[in-house]
Protein backbone atom coordinates (compact mmCIF):
# COMPACT_ATOMS: atom_id res chain seq x y z
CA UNK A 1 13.73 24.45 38.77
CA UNK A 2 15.51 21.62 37.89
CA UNK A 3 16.61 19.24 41.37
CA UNK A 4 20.44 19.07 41.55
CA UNK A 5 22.34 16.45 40.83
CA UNK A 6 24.31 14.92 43.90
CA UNK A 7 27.15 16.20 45.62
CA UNK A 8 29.18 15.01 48.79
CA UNK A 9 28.76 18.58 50.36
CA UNK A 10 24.95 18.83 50.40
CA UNK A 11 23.60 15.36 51.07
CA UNK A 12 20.61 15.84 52.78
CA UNK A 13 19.40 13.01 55.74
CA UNK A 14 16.21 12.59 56.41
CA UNK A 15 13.90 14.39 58.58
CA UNK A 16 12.02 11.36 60.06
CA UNK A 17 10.84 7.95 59.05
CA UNK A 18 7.87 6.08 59.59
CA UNK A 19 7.29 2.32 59.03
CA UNK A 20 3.89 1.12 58.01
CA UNK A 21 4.20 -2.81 58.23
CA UNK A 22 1.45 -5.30 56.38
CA UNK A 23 -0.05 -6.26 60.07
CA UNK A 24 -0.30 -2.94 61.26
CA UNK A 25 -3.02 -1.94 58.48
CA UNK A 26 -7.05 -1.23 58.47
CA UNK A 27 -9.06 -4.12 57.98
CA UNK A 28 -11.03 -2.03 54.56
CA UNK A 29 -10.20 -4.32 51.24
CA UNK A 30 -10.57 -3.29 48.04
CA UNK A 31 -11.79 -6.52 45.79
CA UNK A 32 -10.46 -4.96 42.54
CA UNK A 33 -7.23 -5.12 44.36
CA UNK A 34 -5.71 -8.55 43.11
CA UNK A 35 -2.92 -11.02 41.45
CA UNK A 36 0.90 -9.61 42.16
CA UNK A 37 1.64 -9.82 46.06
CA UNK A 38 5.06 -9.25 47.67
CA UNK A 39 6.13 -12.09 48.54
CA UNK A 40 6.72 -13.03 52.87
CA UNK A 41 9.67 -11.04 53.76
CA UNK A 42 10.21 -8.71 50.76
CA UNK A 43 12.79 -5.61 51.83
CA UNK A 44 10.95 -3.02 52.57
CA UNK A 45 10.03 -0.12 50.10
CA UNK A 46 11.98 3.22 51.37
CA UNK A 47 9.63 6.50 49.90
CA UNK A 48 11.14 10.12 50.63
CA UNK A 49 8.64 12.47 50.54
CA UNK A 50 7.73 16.26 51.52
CA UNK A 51 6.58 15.85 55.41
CA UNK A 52 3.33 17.28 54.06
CA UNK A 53 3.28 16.25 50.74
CA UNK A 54 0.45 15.18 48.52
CA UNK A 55 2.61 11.38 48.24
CA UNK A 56 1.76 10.99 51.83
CA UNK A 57 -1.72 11.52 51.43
CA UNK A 58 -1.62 8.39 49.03
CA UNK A 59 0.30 6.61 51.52
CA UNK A 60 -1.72 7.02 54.69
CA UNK A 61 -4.60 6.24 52.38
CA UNK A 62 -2.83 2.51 50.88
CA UNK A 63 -2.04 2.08 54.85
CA UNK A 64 -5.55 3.00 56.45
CA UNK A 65 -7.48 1.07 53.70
CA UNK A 66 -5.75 -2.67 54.12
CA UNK A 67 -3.64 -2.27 50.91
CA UNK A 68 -0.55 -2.58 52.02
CA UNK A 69 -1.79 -5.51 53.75
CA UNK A 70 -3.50 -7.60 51.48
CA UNK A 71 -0.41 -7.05 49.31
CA UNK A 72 2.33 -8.23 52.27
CA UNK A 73 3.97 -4.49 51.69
CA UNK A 74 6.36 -3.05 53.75
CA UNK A 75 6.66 0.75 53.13
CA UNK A 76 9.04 3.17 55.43
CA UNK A 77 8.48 6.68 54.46
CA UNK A 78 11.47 9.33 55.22
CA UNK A 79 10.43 12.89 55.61
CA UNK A 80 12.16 15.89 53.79
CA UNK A 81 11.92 19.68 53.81
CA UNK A 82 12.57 20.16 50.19
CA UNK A 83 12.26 18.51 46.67
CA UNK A 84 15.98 18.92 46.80
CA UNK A 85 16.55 17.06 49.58
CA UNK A 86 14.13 14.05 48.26
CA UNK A 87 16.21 13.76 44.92
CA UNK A 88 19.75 13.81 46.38
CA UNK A 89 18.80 11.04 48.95
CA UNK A 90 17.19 9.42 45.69
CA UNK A 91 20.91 9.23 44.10
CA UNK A 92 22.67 8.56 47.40
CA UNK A 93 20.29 5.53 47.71
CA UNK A 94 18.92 6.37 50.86
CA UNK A 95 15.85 6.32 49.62
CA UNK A 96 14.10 3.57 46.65
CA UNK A 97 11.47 5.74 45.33
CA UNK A 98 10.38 9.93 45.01
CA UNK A 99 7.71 11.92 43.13
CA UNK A 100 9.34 14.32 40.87
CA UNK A 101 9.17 15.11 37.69
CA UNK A 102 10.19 13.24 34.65
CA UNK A 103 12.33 16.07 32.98
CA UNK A 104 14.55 15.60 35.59
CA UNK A 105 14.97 11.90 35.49
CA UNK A 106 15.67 12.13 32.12
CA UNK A 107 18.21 14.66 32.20
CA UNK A 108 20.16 12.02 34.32
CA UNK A 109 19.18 9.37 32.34
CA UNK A 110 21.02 10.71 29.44
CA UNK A 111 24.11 10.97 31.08
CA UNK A 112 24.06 7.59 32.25
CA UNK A 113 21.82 6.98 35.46
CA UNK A 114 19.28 4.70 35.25
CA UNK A 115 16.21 6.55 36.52
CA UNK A 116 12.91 5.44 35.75
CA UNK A 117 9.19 6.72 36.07
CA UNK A 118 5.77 6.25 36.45
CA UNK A 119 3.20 8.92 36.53
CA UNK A 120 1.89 10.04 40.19
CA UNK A 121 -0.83 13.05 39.43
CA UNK A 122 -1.58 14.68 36.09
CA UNK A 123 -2.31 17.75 38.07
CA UNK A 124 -0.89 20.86 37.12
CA UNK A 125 -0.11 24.16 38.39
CA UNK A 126 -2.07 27.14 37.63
CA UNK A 127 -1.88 31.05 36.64
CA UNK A 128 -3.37 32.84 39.76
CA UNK A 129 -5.00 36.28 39.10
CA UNK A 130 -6.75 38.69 41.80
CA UNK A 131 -10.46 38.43 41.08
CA UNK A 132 -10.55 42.54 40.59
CA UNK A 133 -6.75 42.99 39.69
CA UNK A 134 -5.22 44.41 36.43
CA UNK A 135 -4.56 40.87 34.95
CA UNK A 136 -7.53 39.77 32.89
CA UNK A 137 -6.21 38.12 30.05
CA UNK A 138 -2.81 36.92 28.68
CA UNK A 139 -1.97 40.46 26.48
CA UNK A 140 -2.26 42.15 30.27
CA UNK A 141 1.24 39.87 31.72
CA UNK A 142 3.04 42.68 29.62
CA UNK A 143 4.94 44.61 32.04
CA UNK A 144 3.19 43.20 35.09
CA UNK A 145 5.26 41.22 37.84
CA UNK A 146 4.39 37.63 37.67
CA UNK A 147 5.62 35.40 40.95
CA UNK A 148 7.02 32.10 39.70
CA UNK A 149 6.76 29.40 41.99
CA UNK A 150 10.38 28.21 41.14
CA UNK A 151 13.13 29.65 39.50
CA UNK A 152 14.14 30.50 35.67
CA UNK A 153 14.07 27.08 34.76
CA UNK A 154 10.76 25.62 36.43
CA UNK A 155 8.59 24.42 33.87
CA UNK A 156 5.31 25.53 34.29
CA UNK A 157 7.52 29.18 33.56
CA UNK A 158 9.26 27.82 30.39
CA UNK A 159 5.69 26.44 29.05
CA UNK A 160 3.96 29.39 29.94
CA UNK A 161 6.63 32.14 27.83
CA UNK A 162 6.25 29.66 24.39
CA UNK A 163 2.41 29.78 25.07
CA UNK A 164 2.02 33.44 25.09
CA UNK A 165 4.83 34.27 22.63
CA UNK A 166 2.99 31.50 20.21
CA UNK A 167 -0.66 33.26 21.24
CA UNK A 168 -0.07 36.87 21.53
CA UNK A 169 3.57 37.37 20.30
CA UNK A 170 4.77 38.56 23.98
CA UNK A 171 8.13 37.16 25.23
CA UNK A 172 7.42 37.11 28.89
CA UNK A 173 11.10 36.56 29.91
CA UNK A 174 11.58 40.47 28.62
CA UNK A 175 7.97 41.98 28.48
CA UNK A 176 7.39 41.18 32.19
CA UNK A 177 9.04 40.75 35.19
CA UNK A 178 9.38 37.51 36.65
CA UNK A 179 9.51 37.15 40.92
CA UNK A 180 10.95 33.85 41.76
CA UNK A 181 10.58 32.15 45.08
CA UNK A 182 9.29 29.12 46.58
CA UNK A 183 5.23 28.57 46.37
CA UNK A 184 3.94 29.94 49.95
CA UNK A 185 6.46 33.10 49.33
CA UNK A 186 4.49 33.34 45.97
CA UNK A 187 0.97 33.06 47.27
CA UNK A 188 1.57 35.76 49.75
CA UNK A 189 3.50 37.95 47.02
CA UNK A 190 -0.02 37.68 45.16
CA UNK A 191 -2.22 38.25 48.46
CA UNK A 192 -0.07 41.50 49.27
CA UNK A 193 -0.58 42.79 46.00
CA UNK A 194 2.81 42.81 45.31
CA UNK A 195 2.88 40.68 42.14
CA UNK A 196 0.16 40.90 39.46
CA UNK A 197 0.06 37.13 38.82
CA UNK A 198 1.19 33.93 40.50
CA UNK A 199 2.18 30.88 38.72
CA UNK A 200 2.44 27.96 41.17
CA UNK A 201 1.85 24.54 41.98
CA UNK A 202 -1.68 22.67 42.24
CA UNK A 203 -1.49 22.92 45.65
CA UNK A 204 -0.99 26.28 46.15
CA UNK A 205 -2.73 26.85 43.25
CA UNK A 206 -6.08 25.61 44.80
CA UNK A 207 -5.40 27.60 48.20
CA UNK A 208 -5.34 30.67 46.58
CA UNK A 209 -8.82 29.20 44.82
CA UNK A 210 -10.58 28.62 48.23
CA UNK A 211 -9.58 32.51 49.22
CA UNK A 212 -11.43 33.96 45.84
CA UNK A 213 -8.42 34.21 43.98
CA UNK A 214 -9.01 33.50 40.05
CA UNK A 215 -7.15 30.95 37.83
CA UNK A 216 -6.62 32.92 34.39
CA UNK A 217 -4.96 30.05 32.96
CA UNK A 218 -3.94 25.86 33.72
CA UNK A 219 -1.24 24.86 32.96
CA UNK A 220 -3.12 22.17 30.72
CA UNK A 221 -4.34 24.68 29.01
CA UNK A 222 -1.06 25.83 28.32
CA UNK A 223 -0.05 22.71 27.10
CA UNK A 224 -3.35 21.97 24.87
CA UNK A 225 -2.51 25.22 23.61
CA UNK A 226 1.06 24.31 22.61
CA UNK A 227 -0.71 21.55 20.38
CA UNK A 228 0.23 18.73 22.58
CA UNK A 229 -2.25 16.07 23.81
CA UNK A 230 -3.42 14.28 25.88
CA UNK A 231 -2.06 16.27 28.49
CA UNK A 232 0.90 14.47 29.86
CA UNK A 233 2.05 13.74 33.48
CA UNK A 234 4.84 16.23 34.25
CA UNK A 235 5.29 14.48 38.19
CA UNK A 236 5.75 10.80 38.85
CA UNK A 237 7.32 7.84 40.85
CA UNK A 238 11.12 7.91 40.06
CA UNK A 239 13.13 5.22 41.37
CA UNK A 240 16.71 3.67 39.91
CA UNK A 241 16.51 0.96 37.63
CA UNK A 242 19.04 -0.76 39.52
CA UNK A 243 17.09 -1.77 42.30
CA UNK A 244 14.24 -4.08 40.47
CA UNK A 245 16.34 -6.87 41.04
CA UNK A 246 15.94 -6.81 44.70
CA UNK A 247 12.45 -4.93 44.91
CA UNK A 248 10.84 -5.25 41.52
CA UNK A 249 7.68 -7.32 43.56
CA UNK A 250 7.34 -4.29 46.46
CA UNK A 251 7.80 -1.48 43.52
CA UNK A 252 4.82 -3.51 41.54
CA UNK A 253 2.90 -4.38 44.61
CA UNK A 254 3.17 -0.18 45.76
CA UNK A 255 2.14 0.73 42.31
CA UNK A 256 -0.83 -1.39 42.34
CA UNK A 257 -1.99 -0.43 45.72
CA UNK A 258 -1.06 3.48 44.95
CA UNK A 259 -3.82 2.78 41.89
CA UNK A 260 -6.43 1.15 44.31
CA UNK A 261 -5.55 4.02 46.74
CA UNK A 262 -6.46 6.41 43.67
CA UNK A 263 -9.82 5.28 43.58
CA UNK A 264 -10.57 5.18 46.93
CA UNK A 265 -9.86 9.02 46.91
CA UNK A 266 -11.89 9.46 43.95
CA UNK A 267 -15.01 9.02 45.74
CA UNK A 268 -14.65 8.36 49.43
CA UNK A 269 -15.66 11.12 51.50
CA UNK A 270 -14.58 9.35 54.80
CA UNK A 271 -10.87 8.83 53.26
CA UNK A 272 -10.51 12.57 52.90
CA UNK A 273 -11.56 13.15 56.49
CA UNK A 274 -9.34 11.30 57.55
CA UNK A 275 -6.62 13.17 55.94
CA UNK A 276 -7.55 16.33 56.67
CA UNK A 277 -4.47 16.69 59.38
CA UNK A 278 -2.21 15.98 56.81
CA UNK A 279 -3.72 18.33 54.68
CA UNK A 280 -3.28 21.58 56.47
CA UNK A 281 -6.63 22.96 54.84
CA UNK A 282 -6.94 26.56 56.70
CA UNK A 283 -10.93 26.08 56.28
CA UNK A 284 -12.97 24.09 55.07
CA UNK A 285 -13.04 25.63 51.67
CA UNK A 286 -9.38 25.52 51.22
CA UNK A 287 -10.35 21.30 52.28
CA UNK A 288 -12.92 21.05 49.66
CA UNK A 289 -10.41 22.98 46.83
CA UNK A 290 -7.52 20.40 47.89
CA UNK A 291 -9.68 17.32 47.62
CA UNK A 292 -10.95 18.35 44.11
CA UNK A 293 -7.98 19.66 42.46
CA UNK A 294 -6.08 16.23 43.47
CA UNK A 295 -9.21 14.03 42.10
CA UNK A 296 -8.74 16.44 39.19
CA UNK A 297 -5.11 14.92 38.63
CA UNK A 298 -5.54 11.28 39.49
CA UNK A 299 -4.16 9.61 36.41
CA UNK A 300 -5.86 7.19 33.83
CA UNK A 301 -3.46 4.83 31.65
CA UNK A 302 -0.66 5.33 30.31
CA UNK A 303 0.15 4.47 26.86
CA UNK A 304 1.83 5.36 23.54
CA UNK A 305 -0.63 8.90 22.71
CA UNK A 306 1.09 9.83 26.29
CA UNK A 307 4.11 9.00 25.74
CA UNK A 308 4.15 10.70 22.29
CA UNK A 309 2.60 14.19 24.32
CA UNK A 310 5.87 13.99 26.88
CA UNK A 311 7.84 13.56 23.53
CA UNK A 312 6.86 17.02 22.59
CA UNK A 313 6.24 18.43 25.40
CA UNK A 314 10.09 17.64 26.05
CA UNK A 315 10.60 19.24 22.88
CA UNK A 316 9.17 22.57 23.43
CA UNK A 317 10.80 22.42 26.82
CA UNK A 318 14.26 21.85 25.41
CA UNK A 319 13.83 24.51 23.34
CA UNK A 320 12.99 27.68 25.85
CA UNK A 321 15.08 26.17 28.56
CA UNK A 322 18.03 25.13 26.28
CA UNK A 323 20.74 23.17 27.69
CA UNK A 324 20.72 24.45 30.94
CA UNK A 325 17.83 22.61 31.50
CA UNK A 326 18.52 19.48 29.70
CA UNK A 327 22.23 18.72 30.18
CA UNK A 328 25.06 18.35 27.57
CA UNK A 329 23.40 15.22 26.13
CA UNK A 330 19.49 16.18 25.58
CA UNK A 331 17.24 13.68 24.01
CA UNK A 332 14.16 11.52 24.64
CA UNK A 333 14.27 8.49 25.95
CA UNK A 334 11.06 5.95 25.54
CA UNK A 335 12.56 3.88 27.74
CA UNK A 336 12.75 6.27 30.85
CA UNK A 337 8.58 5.29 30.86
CA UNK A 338 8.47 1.71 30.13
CA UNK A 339 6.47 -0.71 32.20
CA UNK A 340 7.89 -2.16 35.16
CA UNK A 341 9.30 -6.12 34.81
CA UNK A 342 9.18 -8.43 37.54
């Protein structure tokens, strides 16, 4: 579902903070990891994110390596309970920089805000199926009940109905009935038997993998399907234009030590164990599902054959979701992606 724009009434605080300051990291240095540092005394880099998020995971892992360090970055992390709460302290300014997705930056960015974004995890949600259920293929979602990690307008949903009207002529948003709740609600909606299908985030996604449930579709293959590639980022780093004046070095020096972070993950077996607490893995299969379906998404460049892919993936997205989903001004704007100037 689409994050709310700001109001007075529900501005959320944060849950906790925690400072990570250049002294206080590992001694581990990446060589790779050179040129742009943040200059002695640069403000410190304020990141909301989930209290158990996949963000922190990067974070602990820039901290515990030396990154932050060898870069002079200061990074304070606030906790939240909800997406919701991370994007409203976004527009208060409480916070400098969120993961979210681009859809929604955009939306604001079109009526005015300057939000921009950087991709965070090409990982994408998936279409959960028991392994011995009714659901086998995309012709059986007709008049099953299919959990929606979300609401109406959540996006893996909207891709997913112009996928199978486009592939088997169904219109899921009449042909089957759509349960809508928030991911863990979903995942033991599915387990219960009480919905034929879940649709939900990697995360949960790859939980319900580990306990023998069966992905009958990604939602790259949705995508692929819908003609568009590469697959594009649908999550990334949002922050407010406005604030590169003041912390253009610590947003370049966090983006370059989130990259070297990236590829730490990517093969360090010793870097996952040490996030395992954050991680919440029930068992070590759930662990093992976690750390793969995150390599999975780590993301490679980002140039004009992506940015042309979120061009029409924001087409087909405007279309299904119409301008409930969009705002009163839709449109895509290059420049919500454009490379960071310091």
């Amino acid at each position: 579902m689409t994050p709310p724009v700001l109001s007075v009434a529900n501005r959320a605080a944060g849950l906790r903070r925690r400072s990570f300051l250049a002294g206080a990291a590992g001694a581990t240095l990446l060589p790779a990891l050179g040129g742009l540092a943040a200059a002695a005394g640069t403000p410190a880099l304020r990141i909301g994110s989930l209290k158990f998020g996949t963000l922190n995971w990067l974070v602990e892992t820039i901290t515990a390596e030396g990154l932050a360090a060898r870069l002079d970055l200061r990074l304070e992390t606030v906790d939240f309970a909800s997406g919701q709460a991370t994007t409203v302290a976004l527009q208060a300014g409480d916070v400098d920089l969120i993961v979210t997705d681009w859809l929604w930056a955009l939306r604001l960015r079109n009526e005015g805000r300057d939000f921009r974004f950087a991709p965070f995890s090409n990982a994408l949600g998936a279409l959960m199926v028991a392994a011995k259920g009714p659901v086998r293929s995309l012709s059986d979602l007709a008049g099953r009940k299919i959990g929606v990690a979300g609401g109406a307008l959540d996006k893996s949903w909207l891709l997913l109905r112009a996928y199978a009207q486009e592939r088997a002529g169904i219109d899921l948003a009449t042909a089957a009935e759509a349960v809508y709740g928030a991911p863990p609600l979903v995942n033991q909606q599915l387990a219960l038997g009480r919905v034929d299908a879940a649709l939900t985030f990697w995360p949960f996604a790859a939980r319900l993998d580990a306990a023998g449930f069966q992905r009958l579709l990604d939602v790259k293959d949705v995508i692929a399907g819908l003609g568009i590639s590469p697959t594009p980022p649908l999550v990334g780093f949002v922050w407010r234009g406005g604030i590169e004046a003041e912390k253009g070095a610590a947003l370049a020096g966090f983006f370059q030590a989130a990259a070297a972070a990236n590829r730490v993950l990517a093969t360090s077996e010793t870097a996952w164990e040490r996030l395992r607490p954050l991680m919440q893995a029930a068992d070590d299969a759930e662990f093992v599902k976690l750390r793969d379906y995150f390599r999975a998404g780590i993301p490679g460049g980002f140039g004009e054959a992506e940015l042309a892919a979120c061009a029409r993936l924001y087409e087909v997205l405007a279309r299904v979701g119409g301008a409930e989903l969009v705002g009163p001004k839709p449109g895509f704007d290059p420049a919500l992606f454009a490379p960071l100037k310091v």
